[in-house]
N, C-alpha and C. Protein backbone atom coordinates (compact mmCIF):
# COMPACT_ATOMS: atom_id res chain seq x y z
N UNK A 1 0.85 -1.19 0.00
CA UNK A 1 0.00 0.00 0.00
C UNK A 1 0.88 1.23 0.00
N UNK A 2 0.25 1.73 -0.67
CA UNK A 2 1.42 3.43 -0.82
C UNK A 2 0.61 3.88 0.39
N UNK A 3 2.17 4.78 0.65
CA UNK A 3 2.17 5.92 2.17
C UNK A 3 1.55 7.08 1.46
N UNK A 4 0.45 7.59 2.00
CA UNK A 4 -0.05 8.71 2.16
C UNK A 4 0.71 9.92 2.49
N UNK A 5 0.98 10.82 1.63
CA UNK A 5 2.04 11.82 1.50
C UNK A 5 1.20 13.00 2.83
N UNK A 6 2.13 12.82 3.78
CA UNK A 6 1.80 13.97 4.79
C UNK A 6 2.24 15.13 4.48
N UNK A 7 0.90 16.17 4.93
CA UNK A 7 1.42 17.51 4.85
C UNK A 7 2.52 18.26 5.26
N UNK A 8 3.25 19.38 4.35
CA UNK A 8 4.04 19.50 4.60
C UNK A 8 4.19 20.76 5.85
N UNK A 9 4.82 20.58 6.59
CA UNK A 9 4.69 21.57 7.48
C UNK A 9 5.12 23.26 7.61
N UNK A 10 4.50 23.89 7.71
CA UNK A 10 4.98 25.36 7.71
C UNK A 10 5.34 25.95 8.91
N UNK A 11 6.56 26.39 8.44
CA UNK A 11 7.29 27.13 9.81
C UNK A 11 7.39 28.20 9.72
N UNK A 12 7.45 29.02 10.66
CA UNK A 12 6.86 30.31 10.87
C UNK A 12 8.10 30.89 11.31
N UNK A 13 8.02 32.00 10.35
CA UNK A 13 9.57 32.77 10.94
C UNK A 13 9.01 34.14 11.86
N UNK A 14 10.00 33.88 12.39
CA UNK A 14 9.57 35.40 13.66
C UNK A 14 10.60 36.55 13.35
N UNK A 15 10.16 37.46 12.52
CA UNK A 15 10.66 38.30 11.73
C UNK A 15 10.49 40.04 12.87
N UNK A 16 11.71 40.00 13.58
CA UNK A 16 11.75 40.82 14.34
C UNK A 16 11.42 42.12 13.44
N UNK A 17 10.83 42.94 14.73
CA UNK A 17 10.87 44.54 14.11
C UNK A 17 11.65 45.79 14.02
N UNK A 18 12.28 45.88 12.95
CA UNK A 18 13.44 47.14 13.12
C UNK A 18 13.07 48.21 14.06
N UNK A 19 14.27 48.61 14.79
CA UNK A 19 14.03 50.09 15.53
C UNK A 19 13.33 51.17 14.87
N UNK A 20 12.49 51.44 15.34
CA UNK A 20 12.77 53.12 14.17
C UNK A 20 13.42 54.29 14.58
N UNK A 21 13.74 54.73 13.83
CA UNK A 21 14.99 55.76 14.16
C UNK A 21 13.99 56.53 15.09
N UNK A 22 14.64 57.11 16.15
CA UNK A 22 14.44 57.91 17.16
C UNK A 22 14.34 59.41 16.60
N UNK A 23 13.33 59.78 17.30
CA UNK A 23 12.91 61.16 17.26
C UNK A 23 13.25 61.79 17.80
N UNK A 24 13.94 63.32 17.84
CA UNK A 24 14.51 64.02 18.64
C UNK A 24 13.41 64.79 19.66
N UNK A 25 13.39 65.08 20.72
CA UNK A 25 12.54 65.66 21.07
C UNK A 25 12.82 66.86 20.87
N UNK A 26 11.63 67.98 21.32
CA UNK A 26 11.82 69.36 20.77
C UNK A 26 13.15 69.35 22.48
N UNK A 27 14.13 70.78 21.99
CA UNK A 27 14.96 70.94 22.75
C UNK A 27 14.61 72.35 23.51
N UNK A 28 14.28 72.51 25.06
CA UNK A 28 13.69 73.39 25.46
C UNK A 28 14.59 74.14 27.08
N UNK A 29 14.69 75.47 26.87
CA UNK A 29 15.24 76.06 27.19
C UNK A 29 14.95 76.54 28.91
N UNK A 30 15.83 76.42 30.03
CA UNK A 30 15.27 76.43 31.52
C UNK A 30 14.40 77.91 31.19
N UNK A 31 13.54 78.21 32.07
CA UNK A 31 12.48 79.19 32.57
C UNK A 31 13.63 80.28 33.02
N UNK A 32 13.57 81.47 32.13
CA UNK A 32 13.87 82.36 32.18
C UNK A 32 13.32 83.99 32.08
N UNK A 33 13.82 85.10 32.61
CA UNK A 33 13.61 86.30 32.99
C UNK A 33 13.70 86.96 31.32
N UNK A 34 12.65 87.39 30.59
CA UNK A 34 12.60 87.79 29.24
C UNK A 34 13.80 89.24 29.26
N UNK A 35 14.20 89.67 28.27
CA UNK A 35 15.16 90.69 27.96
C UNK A 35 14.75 92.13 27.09
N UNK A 36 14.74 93.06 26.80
CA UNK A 36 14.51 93.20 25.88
C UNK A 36 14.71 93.01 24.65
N UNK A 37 15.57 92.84 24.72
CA UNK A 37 15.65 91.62 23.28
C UNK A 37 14.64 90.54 22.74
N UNK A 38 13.56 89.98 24.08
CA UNK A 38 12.73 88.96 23.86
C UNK A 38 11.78 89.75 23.27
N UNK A 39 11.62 90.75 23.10
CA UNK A 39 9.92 91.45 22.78
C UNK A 39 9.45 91.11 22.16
N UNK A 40 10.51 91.04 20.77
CA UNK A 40 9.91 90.80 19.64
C UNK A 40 8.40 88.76 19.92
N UNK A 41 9.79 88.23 20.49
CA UNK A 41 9.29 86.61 20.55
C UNK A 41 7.95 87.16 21.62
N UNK A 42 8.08 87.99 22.33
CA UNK A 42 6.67 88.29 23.68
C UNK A 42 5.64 88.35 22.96
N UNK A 43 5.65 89.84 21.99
CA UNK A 43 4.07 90.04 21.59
C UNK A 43 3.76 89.32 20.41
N UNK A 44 4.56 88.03 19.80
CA UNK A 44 4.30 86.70 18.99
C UNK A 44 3.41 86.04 20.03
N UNK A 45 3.59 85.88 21.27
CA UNK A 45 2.30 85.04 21.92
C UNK A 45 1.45 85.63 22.71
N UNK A 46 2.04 86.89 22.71
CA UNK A 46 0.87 88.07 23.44
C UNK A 46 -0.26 87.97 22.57
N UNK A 47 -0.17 87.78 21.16
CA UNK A 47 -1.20 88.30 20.03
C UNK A 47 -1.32 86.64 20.04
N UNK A 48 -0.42 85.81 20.03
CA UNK A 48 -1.75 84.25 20.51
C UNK A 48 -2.90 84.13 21.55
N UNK A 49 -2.18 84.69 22.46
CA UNK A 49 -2.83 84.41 23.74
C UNK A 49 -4.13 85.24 23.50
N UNK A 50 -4.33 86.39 23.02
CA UNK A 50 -5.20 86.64 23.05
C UNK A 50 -6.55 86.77 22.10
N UNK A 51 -5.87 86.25 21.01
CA UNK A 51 -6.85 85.13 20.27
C UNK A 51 -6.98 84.00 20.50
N UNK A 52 -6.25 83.32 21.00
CA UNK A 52 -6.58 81.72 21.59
C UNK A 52 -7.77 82.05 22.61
N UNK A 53 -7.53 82.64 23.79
CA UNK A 53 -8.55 82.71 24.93
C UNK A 53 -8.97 84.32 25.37
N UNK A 54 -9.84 84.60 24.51
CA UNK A 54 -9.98 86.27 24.58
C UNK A 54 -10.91 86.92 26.17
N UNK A 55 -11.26 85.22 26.43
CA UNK A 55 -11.95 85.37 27.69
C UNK A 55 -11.24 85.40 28.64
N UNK A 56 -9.98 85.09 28.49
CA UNK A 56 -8.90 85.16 29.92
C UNK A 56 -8.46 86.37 30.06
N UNK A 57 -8.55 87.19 28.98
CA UNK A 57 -7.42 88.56 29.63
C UNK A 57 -8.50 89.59 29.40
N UNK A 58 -8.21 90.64 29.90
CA UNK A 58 -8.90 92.09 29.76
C UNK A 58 -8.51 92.87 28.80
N UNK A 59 -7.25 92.42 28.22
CA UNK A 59 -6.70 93.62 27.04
C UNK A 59 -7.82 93.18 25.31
N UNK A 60 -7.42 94.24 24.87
CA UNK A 60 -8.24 94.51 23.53
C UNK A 60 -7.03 94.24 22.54
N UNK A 61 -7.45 93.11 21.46
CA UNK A 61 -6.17 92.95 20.22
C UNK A 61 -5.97 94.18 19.75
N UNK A 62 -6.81 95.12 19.93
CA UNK A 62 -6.19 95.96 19.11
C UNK A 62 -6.15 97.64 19.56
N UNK A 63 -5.55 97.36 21.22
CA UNK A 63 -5.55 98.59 21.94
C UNK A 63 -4.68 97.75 23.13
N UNK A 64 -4.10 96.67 23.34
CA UNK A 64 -3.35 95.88 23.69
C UNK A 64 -1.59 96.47 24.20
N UNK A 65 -1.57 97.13 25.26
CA UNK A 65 -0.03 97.49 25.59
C UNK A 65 1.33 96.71 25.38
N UNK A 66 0.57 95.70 25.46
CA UNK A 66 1.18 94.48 25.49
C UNK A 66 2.21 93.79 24.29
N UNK A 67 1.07 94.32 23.20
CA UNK A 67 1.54 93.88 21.88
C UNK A 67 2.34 95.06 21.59
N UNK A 68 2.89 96.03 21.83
CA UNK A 68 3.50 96.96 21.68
C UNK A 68 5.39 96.61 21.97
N UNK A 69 5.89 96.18 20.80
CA UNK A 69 6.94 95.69 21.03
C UNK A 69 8.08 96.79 21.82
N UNK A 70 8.44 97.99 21.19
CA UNK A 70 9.13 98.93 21.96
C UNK A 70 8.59 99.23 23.06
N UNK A 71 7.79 99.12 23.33
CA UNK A 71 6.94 99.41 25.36
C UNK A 71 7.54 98.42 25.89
N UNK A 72 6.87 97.19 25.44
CA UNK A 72 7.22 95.68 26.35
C UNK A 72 9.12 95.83 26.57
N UNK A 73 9.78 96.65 25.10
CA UNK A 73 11.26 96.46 25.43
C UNK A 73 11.72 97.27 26.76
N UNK A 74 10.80 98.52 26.56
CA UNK A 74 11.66 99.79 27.65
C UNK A 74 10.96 98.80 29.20
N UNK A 75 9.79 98.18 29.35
CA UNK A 75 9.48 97.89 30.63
C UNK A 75 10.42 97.08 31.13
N UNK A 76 10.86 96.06 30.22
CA UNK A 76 11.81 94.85 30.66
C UNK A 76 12.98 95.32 30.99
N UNK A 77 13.25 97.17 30.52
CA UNK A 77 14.54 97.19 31.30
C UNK A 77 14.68 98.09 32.07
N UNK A 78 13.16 98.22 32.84
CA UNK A 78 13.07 98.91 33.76
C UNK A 78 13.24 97.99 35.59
N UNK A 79 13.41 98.89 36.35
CA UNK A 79 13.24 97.62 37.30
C UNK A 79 11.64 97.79 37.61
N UNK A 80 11.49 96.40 38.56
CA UNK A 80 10.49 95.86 39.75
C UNK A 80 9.40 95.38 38.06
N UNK A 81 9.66 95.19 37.11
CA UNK A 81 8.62 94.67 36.29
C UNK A 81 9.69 93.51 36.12
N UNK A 82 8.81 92.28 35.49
CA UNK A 82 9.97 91.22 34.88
C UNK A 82 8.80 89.99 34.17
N UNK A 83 8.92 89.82 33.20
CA UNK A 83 8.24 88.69 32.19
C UNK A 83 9.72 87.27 32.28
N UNK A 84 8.48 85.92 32.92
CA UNK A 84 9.25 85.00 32.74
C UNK A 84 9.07 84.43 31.71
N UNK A 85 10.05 83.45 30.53
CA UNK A 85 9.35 82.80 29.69
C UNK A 85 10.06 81.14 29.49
N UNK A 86 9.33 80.52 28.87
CA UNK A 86 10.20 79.47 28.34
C UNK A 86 10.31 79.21 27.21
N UNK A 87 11.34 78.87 26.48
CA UNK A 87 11.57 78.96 25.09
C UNK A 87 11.82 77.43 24.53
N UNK A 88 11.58 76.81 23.43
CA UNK A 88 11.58 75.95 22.67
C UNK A 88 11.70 75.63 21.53
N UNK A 89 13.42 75.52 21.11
CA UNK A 89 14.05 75.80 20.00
C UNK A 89 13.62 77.05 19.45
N UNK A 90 14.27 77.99 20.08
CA UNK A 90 13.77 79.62 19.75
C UNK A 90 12.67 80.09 20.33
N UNK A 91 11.76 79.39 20.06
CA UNK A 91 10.31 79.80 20.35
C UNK A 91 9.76 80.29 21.65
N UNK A 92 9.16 81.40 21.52
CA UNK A 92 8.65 81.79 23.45
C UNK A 92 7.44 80.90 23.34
N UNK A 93 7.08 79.64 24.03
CA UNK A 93 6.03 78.78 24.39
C UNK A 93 5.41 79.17 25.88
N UNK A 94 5.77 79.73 26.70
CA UNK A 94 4.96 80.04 27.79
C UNK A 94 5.46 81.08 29.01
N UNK A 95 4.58 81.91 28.80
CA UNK A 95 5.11 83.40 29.85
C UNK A 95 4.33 83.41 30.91
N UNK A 96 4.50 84.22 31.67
CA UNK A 96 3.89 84.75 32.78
C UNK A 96 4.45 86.37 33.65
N UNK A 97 3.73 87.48 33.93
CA UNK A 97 4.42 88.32 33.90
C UNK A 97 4.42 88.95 35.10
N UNK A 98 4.91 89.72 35.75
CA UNK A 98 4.72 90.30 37.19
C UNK A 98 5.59 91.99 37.21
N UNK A 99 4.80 92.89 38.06
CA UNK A 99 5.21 94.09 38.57
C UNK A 99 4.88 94.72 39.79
N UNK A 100 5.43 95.84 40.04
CA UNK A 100 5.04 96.23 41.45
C UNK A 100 4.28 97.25 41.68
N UNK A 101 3.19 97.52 42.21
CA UNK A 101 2.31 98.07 42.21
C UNK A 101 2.86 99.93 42.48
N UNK A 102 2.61 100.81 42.18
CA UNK A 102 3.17 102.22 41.72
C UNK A 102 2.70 102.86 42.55
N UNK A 103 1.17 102.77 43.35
CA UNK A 103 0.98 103.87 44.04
C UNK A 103 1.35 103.59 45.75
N UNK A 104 1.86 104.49 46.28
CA UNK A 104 2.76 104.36 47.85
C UNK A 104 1.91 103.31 48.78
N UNK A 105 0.73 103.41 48.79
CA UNK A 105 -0.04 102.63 49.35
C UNK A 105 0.05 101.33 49.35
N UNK A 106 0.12 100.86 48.37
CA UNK A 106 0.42 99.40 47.84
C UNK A 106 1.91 98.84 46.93
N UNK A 107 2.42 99.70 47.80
CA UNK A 107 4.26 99.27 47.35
C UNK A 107 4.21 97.61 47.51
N UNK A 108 3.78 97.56 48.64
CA UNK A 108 3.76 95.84 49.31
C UNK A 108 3.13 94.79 48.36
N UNK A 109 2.72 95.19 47.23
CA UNK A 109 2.27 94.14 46.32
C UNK A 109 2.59 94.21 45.08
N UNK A 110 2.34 92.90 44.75
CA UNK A 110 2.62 92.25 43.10
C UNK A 110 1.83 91.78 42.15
N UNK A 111 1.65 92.05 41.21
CA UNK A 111 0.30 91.59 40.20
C UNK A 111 1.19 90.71 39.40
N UNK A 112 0.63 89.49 39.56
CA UNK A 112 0.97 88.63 38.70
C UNK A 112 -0.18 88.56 37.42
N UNK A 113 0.52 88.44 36.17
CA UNK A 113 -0.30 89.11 34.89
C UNK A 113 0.17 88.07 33.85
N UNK A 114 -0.74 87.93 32.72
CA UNK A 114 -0.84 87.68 31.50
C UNK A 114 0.02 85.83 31.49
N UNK A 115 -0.57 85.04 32.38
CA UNK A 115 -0.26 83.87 32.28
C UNK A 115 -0.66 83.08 30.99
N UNK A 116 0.08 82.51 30.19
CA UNK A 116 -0.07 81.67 29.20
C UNK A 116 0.79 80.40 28.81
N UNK A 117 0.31 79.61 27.87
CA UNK A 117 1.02 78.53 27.66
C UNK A 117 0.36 78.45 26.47
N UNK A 118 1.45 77.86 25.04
CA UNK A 118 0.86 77.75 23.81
C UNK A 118 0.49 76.51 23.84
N UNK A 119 -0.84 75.98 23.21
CA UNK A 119 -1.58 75.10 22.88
C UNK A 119 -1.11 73.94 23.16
N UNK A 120 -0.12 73.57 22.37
CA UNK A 120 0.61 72.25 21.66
C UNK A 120 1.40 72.27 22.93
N UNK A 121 1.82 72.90 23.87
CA UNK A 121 2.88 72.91 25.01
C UNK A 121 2.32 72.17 26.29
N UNK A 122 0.50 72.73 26.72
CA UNK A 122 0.54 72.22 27.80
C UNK A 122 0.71 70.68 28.05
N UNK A 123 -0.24 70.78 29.56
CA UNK A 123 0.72 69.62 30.45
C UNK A 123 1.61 69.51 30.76
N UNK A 124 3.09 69.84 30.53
CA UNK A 124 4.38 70.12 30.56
C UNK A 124 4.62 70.58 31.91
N UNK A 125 3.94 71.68 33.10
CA UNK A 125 4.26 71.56 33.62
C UNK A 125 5.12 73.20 33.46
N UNK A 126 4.63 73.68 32.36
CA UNK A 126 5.34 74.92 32.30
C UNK A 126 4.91 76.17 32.71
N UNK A 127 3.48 75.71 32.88
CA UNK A 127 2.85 77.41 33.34
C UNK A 127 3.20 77.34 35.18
N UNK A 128 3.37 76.41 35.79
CA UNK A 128 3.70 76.07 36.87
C UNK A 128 4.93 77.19 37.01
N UNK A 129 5.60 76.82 35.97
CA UNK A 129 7.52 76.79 36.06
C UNK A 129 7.40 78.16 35.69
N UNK A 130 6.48 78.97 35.22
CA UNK A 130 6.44 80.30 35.19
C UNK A 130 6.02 81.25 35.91
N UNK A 131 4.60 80.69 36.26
CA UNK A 131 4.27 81.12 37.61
C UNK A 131 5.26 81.38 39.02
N UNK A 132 5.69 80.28 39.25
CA UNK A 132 6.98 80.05 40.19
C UNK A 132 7.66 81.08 39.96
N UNK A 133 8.44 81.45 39.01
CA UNK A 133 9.71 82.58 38.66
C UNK A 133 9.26 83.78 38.84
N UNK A 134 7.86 83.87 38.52
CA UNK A 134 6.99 85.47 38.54
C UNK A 134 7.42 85.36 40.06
N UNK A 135 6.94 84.44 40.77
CA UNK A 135 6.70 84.81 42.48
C UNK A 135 7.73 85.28 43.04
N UNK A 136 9.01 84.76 42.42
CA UNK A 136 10.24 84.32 42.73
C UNK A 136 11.11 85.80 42.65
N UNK A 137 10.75 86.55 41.72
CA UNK A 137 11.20 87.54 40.87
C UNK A 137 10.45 88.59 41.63
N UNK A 138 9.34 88.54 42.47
CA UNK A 138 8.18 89.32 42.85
C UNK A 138 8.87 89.57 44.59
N UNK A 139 9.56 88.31 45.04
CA UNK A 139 9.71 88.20 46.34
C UNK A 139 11.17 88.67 46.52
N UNK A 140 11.91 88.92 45.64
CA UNK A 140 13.28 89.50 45.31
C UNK A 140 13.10 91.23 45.75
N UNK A 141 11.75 91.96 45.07
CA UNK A 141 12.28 93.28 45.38
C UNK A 141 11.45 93.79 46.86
N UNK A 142 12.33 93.81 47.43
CA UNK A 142 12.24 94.62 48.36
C UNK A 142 10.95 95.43 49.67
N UNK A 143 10.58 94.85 50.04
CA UNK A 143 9.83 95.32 50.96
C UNK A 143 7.66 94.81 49.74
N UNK A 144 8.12 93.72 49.27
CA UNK A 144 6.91 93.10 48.52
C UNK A 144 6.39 91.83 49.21
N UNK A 145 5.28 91.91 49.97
CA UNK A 145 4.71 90.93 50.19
C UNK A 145 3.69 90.17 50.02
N UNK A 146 2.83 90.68 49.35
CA UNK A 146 1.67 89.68 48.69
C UNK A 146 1.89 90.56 47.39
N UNK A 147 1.58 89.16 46.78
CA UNK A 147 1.58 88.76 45.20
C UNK A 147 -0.46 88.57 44.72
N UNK A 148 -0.87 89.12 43.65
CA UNK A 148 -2.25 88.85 43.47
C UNK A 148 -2.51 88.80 41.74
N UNK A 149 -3.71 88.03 41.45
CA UNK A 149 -3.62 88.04 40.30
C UNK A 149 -5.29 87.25 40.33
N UNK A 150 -5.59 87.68 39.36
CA UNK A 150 -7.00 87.46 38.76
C UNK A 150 -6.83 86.44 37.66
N UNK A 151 -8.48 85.11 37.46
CA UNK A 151 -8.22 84.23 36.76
C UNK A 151 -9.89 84.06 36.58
N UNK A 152 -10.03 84.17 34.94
CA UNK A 152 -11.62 83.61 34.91
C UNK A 152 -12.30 82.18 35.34
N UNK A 153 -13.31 82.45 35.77
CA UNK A 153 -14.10 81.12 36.42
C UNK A 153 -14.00 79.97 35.44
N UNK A 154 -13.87 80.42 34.06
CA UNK A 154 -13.51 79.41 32.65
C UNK A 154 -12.60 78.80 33.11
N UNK A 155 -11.64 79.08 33.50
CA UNK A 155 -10.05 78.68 33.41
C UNK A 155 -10.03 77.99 34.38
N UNK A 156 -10.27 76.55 34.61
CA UNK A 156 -10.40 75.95 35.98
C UNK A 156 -9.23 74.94 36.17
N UNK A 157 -8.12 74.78 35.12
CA UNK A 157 -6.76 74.21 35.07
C UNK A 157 -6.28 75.23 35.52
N UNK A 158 -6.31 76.37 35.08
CA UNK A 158 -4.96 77.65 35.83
C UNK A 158 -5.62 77.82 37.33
N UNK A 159 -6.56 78.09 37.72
CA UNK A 159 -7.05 78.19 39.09
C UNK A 159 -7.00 76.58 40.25
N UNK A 160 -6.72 75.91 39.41
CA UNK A 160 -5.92 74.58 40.24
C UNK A 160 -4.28 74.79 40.63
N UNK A 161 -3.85 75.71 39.25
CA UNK A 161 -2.64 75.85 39.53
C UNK A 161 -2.21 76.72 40.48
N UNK A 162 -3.08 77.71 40.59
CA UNK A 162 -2.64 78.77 41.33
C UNK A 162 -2.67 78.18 43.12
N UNK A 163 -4.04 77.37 43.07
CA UNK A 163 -4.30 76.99 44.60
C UNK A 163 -3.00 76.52 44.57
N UNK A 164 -2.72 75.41 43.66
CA UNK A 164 -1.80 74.19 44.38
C UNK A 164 -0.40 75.01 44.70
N UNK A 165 -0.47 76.46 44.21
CA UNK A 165 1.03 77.09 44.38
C UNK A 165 0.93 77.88 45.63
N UNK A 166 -0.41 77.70 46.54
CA UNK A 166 -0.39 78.72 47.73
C UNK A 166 -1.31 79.59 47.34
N UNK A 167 -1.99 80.20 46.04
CA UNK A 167 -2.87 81.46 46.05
C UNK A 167 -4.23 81.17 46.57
N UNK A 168 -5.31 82.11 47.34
CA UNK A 168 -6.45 81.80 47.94
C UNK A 168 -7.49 83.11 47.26
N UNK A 169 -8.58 82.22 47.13
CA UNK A 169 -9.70 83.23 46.33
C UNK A 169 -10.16 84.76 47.81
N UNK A 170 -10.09 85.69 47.06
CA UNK A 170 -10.91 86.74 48.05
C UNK A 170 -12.07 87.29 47.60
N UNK A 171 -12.16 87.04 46.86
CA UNK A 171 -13.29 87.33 45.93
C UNK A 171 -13.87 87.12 44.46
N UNK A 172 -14.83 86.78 44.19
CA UNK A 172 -15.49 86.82 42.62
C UNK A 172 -16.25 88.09 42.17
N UNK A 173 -15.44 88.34 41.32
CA UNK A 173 -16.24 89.66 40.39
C UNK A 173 -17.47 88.82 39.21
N UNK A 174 -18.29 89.07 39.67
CA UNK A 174 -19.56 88.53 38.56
C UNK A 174 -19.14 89.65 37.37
N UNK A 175 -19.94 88.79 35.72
CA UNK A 175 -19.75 89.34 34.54
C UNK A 175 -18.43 90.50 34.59
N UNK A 176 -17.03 90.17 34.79
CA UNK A 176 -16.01 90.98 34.47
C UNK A 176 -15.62 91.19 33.48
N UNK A 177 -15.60 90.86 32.94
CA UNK A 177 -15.57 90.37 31.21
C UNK A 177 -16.57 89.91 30.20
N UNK A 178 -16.97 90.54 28.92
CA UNK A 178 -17.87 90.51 28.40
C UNK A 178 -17.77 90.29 26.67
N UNK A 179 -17.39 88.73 26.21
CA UNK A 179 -16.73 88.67 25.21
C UNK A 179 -17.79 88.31 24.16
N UNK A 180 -18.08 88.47 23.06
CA UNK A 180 -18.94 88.19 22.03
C UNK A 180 -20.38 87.75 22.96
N UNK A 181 -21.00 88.78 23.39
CA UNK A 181 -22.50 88.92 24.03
C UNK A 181 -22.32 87.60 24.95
N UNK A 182 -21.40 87.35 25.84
CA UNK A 182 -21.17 86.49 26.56
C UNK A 182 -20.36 86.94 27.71
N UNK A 183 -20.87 86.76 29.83
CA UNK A 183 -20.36 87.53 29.87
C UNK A 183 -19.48 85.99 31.10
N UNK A 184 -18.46 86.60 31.21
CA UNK A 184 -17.14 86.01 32.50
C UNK A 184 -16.80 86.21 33.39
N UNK A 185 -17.32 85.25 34.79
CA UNK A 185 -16.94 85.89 35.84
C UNK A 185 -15.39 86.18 36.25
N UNK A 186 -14.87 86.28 36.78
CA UNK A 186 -12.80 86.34 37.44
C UNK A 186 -13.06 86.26 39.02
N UNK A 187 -12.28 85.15 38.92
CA UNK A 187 -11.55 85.27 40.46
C UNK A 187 -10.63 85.78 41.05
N UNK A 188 -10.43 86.62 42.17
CA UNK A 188 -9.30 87.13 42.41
C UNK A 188 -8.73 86.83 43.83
N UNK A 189 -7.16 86.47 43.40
CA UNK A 189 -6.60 85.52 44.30
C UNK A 189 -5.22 86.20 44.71
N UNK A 190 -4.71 85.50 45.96
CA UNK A 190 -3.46 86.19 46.69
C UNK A 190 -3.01 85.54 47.39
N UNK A 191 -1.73 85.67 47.38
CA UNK A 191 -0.36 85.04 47.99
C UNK A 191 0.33 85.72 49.16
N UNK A 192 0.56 85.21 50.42
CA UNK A 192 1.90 85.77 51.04
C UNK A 192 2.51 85.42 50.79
N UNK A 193 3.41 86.57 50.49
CA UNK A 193 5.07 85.95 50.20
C UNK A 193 5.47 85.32 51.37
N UNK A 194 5.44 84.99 52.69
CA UNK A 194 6.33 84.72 53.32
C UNK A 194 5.96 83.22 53.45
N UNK A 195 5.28 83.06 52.60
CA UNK A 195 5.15 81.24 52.14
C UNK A 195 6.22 80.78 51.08
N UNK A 196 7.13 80.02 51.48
CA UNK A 196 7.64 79.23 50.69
C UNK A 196 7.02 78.79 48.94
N UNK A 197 7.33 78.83 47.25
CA UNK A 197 6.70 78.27 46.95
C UNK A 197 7.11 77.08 46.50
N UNK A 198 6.32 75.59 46.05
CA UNK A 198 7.15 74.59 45.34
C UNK A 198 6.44 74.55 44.40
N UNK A 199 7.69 74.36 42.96
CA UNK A 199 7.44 74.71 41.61
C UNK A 199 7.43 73.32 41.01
N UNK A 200 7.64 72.38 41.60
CA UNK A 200 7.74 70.83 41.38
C UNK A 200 6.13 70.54 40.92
């Protein structure tokens, strides 16, 4: 009797998977005190920031001090003002700004101002790292002890941030802001300086 031709068997190759070449990550620069020299890169995200979230700030695109590149230069090299930023391969990706209040009465305080972070950046951990330097930079001059700064009721990631850094609400301004027939409340919040902060 003929043998019945058995199937032939298939072996299976285990065809490892090439590496793929590694991606560089973007290369990003420690949290630093802006220059005048930075202006130009400032009111590039001054004029984001305030088309990205027109409900967070009070300035007008187009009456905006802010965006005023020779102003922003002469303030930065003035003292008791100072814009922190972080940069990313050139790029200013996230500021935060602070000064000292002008009239004699309120020498003792600091307005922390115009907090942002570009889009594609958060999570990072950077508006933290800016915030921090404002305080940091705030608790440096001289006879300054509370730090304050206002944040819309919208913004309920930056008002986590602020608690978790020490700031406490004193009050809510109902409708402070009133953007395309829509109106925004703000919270307004404050720091003693003689609290330690951690930027971790």
């Amino acid at each position: 009797m003929a043998e019945r031709a058995q199937p032939a068997r298939r072996t299976t190759r285990r065809v490892r998977a090439r590496p793929s070449p590694a991606v560089p990550s973007p290369v990003m620069d420690p949290v630093r005190a802006l220059t005048p020299a930075d202006s130009r890169a400032y009111v590039a995200l001054r004029r984001e920031m305030l088309a990205d979230a027109p409900w967070a700030f009070g300035a007008d695109p187009d009456r905006d001090r802010g965006s005023d590149g020779p102003g922003i230069a002469r303030s930065l090299a003035g003292p008791e003002y100072a814009i922190l930023g972080a940069f990313e391969e050139g790029r200013l990706i996230a500021a935060a700004g602070v000064f000292r209040e002008e009239n004699v009465k309120r020498r003792h305080v600091a307005i922390v101002w115009g907090v942002y972070v570009t889009p594609g950046c958060r999570g990072r951990g950077l508006g933290r790292a800016v915030v921090a330097g404002a305080i940091d930079a705030a608790r440096a001059w001289d006879g300054v002890e509370v730090a304050q700064l206002s944040v819309s009721e919208r913004a309920t990631a930056a008002h986590r941030l602020y608690e978790s850094l020490g700031f406490a609400t004193w009050g809510v301004e109902p409708r402070c802001l009133r953007v395309g027939g829509q109106a925004f409340d703000e919270r307004h919040m404050w720091l003693s300086l003689d609290r330690p902060v951690d930027c971790r």
